[in-house]
Protein backbone atom coordinates (compact mmCIF):
# COMPACT_ATOMS: atom_id res chain seq x y z
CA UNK A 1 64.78 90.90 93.86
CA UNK A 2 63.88 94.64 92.81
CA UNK A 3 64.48 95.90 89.44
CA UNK A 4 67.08 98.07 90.20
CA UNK A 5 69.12 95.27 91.99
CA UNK A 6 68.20 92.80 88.82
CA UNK A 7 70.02 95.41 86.57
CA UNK A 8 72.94 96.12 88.66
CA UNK A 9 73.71 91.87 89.15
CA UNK A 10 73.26 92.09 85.25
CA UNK A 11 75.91 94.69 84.67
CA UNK A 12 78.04 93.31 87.34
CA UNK A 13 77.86 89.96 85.10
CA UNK A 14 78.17 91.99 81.46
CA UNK A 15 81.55 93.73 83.17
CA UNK A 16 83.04 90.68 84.30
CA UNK A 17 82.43 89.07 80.70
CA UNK A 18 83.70 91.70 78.86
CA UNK A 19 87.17 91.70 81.44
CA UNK A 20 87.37 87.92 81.29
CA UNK A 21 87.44 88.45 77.39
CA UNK A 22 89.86 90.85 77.33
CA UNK A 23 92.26 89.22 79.47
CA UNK A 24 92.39 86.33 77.55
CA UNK A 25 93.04 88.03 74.24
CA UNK A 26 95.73 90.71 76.37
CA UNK A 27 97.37 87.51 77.33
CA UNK A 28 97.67 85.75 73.68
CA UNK A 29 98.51 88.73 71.64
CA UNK A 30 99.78 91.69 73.85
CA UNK A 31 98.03 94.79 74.92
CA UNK A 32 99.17 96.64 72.64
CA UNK A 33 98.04 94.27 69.54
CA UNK A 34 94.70 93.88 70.61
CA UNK A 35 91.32 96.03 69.37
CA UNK A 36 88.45 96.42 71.16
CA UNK A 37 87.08 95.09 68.32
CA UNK A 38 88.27 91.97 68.63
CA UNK A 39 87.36 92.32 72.59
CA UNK A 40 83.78 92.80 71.31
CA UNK A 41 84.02 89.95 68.73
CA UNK A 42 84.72 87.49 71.12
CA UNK A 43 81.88 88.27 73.15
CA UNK A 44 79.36 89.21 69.86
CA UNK A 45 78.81 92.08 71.14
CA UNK A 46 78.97 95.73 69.37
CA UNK A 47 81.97 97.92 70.48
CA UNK A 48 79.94 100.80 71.60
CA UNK A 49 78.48 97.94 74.22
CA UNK A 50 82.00 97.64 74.84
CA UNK A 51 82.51 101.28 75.20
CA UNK A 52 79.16 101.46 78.25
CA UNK A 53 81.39 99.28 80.39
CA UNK A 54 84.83 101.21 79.80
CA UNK A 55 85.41 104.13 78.35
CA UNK A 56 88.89 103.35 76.75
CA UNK A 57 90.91 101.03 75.97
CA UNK A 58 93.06 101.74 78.36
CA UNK A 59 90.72 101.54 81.09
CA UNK A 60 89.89 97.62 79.90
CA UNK A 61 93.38 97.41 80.67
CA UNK A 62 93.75 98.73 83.96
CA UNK A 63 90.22 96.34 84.78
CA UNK A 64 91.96 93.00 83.59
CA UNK A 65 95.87 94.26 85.33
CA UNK A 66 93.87 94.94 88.61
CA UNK A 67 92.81 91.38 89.10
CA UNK A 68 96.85 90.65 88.72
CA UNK A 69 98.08 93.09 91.30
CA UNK A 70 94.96 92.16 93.82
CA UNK A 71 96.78 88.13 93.85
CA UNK A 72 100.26 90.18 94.63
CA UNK A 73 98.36 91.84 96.99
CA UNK A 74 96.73 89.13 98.58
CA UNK A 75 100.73 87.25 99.14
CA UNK A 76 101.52 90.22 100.88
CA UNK A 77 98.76 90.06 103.26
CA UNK A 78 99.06 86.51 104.23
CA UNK A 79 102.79 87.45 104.38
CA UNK A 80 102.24 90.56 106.71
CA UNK A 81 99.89 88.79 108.76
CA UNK A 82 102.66 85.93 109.55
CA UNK A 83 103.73 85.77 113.08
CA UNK A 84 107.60 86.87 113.51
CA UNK A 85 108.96 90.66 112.89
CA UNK A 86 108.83 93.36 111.20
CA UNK A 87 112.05 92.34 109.35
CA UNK A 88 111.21 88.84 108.57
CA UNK A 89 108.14 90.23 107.62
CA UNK A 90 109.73 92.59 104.88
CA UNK A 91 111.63 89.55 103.78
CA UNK A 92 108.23 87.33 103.38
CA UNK A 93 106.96 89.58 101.58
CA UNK A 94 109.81 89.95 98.87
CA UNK A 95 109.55 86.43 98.70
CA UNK A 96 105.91 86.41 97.80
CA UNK A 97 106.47 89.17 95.30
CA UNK A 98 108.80 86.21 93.55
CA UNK A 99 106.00 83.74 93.69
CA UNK A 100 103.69 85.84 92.22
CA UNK A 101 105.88 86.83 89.47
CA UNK A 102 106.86 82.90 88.88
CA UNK A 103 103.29 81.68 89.22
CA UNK A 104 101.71 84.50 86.97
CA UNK A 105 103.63 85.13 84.25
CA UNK A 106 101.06 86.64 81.81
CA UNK A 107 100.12 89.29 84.52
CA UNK A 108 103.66 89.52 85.33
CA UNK A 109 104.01 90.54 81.39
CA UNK A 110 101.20 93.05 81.01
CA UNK A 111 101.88 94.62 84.37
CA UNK A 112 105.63 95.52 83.28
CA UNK A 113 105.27 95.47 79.45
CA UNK A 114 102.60 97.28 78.95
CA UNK A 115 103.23 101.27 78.28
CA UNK A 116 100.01 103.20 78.47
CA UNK A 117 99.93 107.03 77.95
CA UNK A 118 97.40 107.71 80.82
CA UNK A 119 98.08 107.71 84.32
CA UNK A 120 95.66 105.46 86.23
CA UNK A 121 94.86 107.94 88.77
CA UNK A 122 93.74 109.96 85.76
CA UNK A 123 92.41 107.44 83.44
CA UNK A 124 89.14 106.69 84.90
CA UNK A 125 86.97 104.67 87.61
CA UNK A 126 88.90 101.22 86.39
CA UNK A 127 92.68 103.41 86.52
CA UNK A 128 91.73 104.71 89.99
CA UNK A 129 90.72 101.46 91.32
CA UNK A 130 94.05 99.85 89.78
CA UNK A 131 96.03 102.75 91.48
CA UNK A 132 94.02 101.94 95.17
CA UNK A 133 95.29 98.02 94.83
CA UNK A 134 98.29 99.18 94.27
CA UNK A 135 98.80 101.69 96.52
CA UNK A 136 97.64 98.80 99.28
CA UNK A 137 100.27 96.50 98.31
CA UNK A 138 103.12 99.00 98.66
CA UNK A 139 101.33 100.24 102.12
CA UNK A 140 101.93 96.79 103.66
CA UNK A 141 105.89 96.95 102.73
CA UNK A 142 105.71 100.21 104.55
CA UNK A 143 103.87 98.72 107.71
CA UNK A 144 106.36 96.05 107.57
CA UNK A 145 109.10 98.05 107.82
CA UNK A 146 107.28 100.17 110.54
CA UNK A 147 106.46 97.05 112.62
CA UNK A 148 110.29 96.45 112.29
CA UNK A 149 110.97 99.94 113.51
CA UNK A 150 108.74 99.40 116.47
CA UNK A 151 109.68 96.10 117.63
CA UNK A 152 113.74 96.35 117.09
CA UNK A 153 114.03 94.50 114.59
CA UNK A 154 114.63 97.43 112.06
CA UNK A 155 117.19 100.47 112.52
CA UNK A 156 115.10 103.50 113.36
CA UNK A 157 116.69 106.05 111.33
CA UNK A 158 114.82 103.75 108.15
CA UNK A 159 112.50 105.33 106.10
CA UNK A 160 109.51 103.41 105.26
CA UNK A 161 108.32 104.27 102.35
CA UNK A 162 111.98 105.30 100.60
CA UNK A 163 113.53 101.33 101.38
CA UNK A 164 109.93 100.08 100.58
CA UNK A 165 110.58 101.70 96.73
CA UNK A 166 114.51 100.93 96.91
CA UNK A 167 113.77 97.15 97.65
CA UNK A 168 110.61 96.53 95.43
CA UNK A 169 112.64 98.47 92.66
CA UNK A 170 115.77 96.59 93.49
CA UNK A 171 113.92 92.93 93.01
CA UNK A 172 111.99 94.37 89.86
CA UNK A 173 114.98 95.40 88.06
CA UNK A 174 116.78 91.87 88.58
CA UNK A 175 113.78 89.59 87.84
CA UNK A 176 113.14 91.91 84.55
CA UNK A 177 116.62 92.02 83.71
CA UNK A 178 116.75 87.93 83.85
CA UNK A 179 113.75 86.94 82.07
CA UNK A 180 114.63 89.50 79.56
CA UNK A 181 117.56 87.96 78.42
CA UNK A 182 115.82 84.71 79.00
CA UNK A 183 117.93 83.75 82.04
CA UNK A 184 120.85 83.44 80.41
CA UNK A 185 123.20 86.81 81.76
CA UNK A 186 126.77 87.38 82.88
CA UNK A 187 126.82 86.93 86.56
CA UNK A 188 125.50 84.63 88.80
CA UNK A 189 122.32 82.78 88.53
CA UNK A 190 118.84 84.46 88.88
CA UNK A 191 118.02 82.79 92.23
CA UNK A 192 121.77 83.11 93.42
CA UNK A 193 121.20 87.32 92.81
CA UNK A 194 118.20 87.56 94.68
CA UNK A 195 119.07 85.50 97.67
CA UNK A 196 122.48 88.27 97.53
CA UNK A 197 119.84 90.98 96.91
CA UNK A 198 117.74 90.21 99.72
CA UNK A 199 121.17 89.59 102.22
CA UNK A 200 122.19 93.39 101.20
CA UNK A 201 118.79 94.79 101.58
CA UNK A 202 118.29 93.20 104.87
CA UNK A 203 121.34 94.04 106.14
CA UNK A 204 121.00 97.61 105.33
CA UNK A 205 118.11 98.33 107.63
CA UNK A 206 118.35 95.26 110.27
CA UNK A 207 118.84 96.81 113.74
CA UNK A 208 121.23 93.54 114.61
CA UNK A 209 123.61 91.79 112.20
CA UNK A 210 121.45 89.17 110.81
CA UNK A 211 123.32 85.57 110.32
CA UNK A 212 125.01 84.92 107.08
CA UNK A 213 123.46 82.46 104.73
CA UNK A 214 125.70 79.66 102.89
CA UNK A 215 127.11 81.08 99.97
């Protein structure tokens, strides 16, 4: 192994430290209560060391939420890449979008909690790369709904990428609504809305009446 090869395996290894670090202490004491101080504490390093790896703060953040929205990511794949169509496909992958909110909750909380003043597209090479997963994730809604379009499964006056935002936003709002009054809401049950959710949404843009679940 060549010099230049050693060094970039070493800062590869130094980077994941340092975001390993930082996601632990993001996920016991909030973004927003966290120093890099105490990021560079953990690790005994100096901040400035801190500081050669990310510029900001901010782009630590956008370095430890990444790895969260690449395992949403990764549900939608598996969930595009199902056999069936296009609409059961959009349907999957609302589903998995539940999973990964139920099975990740502390990525779940500094994905949606966190308020950053930078943009990520503007923040840096870490914000950039955070904007890229998540650009992919909300692409394969789109070619859901597109594959739906194409095989008849999906009206074809849809738009793909205004339903894709309607329906994530839709689901968002309700899970976040729910958990923030800690499940306890006037209404029906949190599973009970998003099974009606998902009827409504799918029945919006379904080319053919789908069947009607038991209430």
């Amino acid at each position: 192994m060549g010099t230049a090869e050693r060094r970039k395996r070493e800062r590869s290894r130094r980077e994941r430290e340092i975001i390993d670090a930082a996601r632990d202490l993001f996920f016991e004491k909030g973004f927003d209560s966290t120093s890099v101080d105490e990021v560079a504490a953990r690790l005994e390093l100096s901040k400035g060391t801190i500081y050669l790896y990310f510029g900001s703060k901010e782009e630590l953040y956008f370095a430890v939420a990444k790895d969260g929205l690449a395992i949403a990511r990764d549900l939608f794949r598996e969930a595009l890449n199902a056999p069936g169509t296009g609409l059961s496909k959009l349907e999957a992958i609302g589903r998995a979008y539940i999973r990964f909110w139920s099975t990740q909750p502390e990525y779940r909380k500094l994905l949606h909690d966190t308020r950053l003043r930078t943009p990520p597209e503007t923040s840096g090479p870490q914000g950039k790369e955070f904007a890229r997963v998540g650009a992919e994730a909300f692409g394969m809604m789109v070619e859901a709904i597109k594959e739906g379009m194409k095989d008849g499964s999906i009206r074809p006056d849809t738009s793909p990428e205004k339903f894709a935002f309607l329906a994530s936003s839709a689901v968002d709002g309700i899970l976040e609504r729910y958990e923030r009054q800690g499940g306890k809401t006037i209404g029906p049950g949190r599973e009970e809305a998003l099974e009606y959710a998902f009827e409504l949404l799918l029945r919006a843009v379904a080319a053919h009446e789908p069947p009607r679940r038991q209430a």
